[in-house]
Protein backbone atom coordinates (compact mmCIF):
# COMPACT_ATOMS: atom_id res chain seq x y z
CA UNK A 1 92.80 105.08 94.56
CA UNK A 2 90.64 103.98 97.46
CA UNK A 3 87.97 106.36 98.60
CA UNK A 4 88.44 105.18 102.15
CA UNK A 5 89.20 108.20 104.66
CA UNK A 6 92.45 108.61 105.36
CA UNK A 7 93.58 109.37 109.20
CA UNK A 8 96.91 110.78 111.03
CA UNK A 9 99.02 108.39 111.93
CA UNK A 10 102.58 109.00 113.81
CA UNK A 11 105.59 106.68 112.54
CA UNK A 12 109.02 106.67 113.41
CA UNK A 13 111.36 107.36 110.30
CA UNK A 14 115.20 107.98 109.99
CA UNK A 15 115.15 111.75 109.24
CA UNK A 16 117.46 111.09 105.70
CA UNK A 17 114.40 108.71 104.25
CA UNK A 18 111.89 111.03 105.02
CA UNK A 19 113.55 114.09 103.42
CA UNK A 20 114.28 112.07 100.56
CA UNK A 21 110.68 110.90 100.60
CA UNK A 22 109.71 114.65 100.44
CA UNK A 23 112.36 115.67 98.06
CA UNK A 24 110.72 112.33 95.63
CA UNK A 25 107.24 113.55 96.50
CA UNK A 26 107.47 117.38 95.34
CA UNK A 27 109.40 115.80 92.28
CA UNK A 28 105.82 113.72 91.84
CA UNK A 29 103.63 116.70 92.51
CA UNK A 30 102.56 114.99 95.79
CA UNK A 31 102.21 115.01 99.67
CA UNK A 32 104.70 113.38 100.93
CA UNK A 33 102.12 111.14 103.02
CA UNK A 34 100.27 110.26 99.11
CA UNK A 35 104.05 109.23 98.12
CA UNK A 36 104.58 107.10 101.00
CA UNK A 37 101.25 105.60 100.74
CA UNK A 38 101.97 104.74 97.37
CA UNK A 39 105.14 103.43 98.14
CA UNK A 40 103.95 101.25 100.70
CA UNK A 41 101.32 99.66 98.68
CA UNK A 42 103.38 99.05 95.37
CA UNK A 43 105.48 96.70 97.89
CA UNK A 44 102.60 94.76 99.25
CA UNK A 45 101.74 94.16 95.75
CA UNK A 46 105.05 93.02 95.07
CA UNK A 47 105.08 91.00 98.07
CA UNK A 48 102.07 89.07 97.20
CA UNK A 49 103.13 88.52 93.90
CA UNK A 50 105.83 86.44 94.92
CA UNK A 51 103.88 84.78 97.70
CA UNK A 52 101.69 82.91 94.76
C-alpha cells in the first residue's frame, strides 16, 4: 500500500452501507476506513481497465 499520509475526511453514507462496511471490515481484520479505501481503489482499477 501507499506510504502517503492518510487524513480525516467526512463523507456522507447511507447508515445500512456503512454498517455493512464495518460488519465486512472486522470480518477482514480491518478499519473500516482501510476497507473502504480498499474498496474504493479496487473500482478505479476496474474502471480503468475497461477504459483501455
Amino acid at each position: 500500500m501507499n506510504d502517503e499520509a492518510r487524513k480525516s475526511r467526512s463523507i456522507k453514507i447511507r447508515p445500512s452501507i456503512l454498517k455493512e462496511a464495518h460488519e465486512r471490515a472486522k470480518r477482514e481484520g480491518q478499519t473500516v476506513g482501510r476497507w473502504i479505501e480498499d474498496a474504493i481503489v479496487e473500482k478505479i482499477e476496474r474502471e480503468q481497465k475497461k477504459v483501455k
